[in-house]
Structures are given as C-alpha cells and as structure tokens.
C-alpha atoms as a PDB file:
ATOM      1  CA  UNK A   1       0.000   0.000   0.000  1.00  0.00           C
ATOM      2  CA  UNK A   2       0.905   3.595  -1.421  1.00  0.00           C
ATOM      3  CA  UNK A   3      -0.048   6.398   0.368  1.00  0.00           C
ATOM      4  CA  UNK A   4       1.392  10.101   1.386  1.00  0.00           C
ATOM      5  CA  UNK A   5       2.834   8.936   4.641  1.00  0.00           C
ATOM      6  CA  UNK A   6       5.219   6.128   3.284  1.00  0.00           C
ATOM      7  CA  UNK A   7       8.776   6.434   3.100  1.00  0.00           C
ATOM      8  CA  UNK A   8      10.970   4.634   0.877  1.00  0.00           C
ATOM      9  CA  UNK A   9      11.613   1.743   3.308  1.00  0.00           C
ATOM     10  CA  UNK A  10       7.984   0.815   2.460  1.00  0.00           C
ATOM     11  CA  UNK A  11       8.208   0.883  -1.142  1.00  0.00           C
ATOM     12  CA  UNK A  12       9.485  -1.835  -3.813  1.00  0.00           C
ATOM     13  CA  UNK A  13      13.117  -1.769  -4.423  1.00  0.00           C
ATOM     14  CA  UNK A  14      13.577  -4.354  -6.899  1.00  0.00           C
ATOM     15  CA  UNK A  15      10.497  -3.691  -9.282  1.00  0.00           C
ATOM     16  CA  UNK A  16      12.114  -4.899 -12.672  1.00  0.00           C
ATOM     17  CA  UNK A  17      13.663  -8.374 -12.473  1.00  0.00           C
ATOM     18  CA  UNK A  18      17.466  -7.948 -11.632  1.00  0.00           C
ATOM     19  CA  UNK A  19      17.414  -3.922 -11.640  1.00  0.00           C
ATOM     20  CA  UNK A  20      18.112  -2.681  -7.931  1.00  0.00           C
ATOM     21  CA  UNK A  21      16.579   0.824  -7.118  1.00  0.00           C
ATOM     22  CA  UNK A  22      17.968   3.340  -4.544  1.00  0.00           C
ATOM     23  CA  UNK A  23      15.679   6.391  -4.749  1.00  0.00           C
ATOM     24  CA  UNK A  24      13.301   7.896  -2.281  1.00  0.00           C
ATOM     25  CA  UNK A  25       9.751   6.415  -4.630  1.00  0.00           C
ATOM     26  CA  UNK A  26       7.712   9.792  -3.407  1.00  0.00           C
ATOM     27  CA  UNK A  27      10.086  12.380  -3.888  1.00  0.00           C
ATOM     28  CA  UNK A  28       9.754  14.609  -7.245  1.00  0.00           C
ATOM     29  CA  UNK A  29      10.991  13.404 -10.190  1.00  0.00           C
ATOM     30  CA  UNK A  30       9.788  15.706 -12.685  1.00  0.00           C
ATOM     31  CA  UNK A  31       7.121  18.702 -12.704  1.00  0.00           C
ATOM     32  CA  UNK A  32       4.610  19.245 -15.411  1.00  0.00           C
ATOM     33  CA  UNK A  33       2.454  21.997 -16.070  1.00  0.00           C
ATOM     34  CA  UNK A  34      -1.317  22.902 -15.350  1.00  0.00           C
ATOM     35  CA  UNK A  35      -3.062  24.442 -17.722  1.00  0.00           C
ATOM     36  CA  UNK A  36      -4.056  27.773 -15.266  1.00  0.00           C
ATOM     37  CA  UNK A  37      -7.764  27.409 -16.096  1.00  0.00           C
ATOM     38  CA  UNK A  38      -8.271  27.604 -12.078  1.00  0.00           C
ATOM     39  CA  UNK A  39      -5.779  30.550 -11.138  1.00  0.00           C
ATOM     40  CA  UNK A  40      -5.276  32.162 -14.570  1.00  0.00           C
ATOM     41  CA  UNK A  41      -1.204  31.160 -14.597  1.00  0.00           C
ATOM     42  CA  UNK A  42       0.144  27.744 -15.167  1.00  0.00           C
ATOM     43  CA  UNK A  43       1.134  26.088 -12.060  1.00  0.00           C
ATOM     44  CA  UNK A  44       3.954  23.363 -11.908  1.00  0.00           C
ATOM     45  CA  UNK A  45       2.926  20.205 -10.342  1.00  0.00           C
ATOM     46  CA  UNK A  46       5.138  17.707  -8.568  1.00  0.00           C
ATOM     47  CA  UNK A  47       5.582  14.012 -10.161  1.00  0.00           C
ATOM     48  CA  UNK A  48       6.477  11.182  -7.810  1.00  0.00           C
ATOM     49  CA  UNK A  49       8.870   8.623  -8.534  1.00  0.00           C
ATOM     50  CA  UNK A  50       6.448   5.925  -8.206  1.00  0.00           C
ATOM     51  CA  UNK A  51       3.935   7.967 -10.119  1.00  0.00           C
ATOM     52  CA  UNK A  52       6.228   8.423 -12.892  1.00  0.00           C
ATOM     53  CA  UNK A  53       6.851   4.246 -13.020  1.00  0.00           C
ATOM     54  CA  UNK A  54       3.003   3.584 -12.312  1.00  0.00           C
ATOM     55  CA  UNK A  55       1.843   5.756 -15.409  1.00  0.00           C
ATOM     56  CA  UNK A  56       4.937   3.825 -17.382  1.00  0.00           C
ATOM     57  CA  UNK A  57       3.687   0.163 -16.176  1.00  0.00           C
ATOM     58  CA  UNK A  58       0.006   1.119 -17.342  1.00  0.00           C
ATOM     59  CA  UNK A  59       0.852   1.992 -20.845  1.00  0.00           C
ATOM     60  CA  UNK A  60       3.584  -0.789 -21.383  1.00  0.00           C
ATOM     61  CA  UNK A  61       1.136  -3.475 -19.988  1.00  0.00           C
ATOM     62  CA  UNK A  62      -2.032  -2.207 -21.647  1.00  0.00           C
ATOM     63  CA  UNK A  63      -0.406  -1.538 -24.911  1.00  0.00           C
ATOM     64  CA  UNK A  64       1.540  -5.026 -25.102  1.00  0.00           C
ATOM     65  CA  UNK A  65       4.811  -2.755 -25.602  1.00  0.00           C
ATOM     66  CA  UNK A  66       8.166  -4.337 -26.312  1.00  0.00           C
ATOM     67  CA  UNK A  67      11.842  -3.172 -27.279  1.00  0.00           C
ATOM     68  CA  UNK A  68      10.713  -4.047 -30.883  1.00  0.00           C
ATOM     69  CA  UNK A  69       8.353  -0.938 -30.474  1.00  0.00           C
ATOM     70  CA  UNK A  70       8.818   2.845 -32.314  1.00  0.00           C
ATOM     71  CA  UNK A  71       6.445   5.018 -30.432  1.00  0.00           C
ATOM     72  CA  UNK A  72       6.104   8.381 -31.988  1.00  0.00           C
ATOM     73  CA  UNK A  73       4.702  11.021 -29.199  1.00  0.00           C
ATOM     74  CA  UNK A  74       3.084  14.017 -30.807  1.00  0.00           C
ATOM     75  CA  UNK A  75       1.863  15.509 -27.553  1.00  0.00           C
ATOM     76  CA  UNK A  76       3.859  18.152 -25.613  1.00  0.00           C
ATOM     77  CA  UNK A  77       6.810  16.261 -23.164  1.00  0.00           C
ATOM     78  CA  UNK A  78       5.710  19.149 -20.254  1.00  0.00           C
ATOM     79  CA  UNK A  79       2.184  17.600 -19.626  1.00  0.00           C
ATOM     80  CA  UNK A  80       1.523  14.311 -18.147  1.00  0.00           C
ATOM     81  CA  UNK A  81       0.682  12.253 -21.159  1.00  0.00           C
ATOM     82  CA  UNK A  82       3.532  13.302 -23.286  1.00  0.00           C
ATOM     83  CA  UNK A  83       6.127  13.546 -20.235  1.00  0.00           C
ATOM     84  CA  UNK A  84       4.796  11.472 -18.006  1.00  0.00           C
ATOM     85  CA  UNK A  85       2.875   8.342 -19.809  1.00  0.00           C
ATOM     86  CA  UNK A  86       4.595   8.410 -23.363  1.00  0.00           C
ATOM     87  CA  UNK A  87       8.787   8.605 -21.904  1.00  0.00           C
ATOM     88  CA  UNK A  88       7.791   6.070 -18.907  1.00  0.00           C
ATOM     89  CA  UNK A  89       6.261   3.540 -21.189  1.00  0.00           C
ATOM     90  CA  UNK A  90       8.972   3.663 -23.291  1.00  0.00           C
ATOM     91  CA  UNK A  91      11.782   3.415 -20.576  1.00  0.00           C
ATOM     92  CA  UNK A  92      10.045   0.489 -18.827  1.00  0.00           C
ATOM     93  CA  UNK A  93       9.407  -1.469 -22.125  1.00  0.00           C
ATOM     94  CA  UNK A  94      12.981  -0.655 -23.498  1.00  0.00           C
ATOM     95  CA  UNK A  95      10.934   0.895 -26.598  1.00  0.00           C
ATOM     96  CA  UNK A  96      12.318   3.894 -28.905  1.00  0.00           C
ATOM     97  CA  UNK A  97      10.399   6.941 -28.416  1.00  0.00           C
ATOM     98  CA  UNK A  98      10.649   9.450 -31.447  1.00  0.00           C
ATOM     99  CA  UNK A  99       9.338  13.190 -30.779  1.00  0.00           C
ATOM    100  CA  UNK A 100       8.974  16.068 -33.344  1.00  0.00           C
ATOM    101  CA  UNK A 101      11.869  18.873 -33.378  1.00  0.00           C
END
C-alpha cells in the first residue's frame, strides 16, 4: 500500500527483475504543467517517482509494448501524457520513443 505517509523503506526496491533501485519512490521526479484554467497562470505540479513508473507500467502493460516498439509522441513532453505516460512507457518497455523537433 501507497499512500502520502510512506517512506521509501515501504516501497518496492527491486520492481524490474534484476534492476536494484535506490531512490526515495515519493520524492519529485519531474514537474509538469497545469493548464491555469483555475488561477489564470500555469502552475507546476510535482511528479512522484512511483507515479512516474506507475503511469509507465500502465501503458507498457495495456499496450503489449516491447523493445521491438517505435512510439512516436506528438503531444507536448511538459504535460503528463507526453512527459509522463509516453517517456515512462517507453523506458520500462525498453521501446524507442521518437518526438517532433
């Protein structure tokens, strides 16, 4: 079980078969952006760790992706899909990501 008040003795450190992890899993990893519909400016949200693998283990599992996989991500790398769900996947399934210049 996940929640705010764990600390990184509680969480997985071996989640890939023979790849040893030393990171705190709810620490930042990356920010993305808001859109500022609430507050008028964008605001810059914090991205766990384990948030960052979870989004990565959805997409890889539910998309059947392997290192034989091109993915081409046409959405912007600052917002969660792009940054978050399209690099992750990628990473965890060893698959070639190709973004636009």
């Amino acid at each position: 079980k996940f929640s705010k008040e764990s600390n990184e003795t509680d969480l997985p450190h071996t989640l890939l078969a023979g790849v040893e992890y030393n990171t705190n899993w709810t620490k930042p990893m990356v920010y993305i952006y808001t859109s500022g519909t609430t507050g008028g400016l964008p605001k810059a949200v914090p991205i766990s760790h384990l948030r960052f693998w979870s989004a990565g283990t959805l997409m890889k599992v539910m998309c059947h992706m392997s290192p034989a996989d091109v993915v081409y991500c046409a959405l912007p790398l600052y917002h969660s899909a792009g940054g978050m769900m399209g690099t992750s996947s990628c990473i965890l399934a060893g698959s070639e990501l190709v973004i636009r210049r």
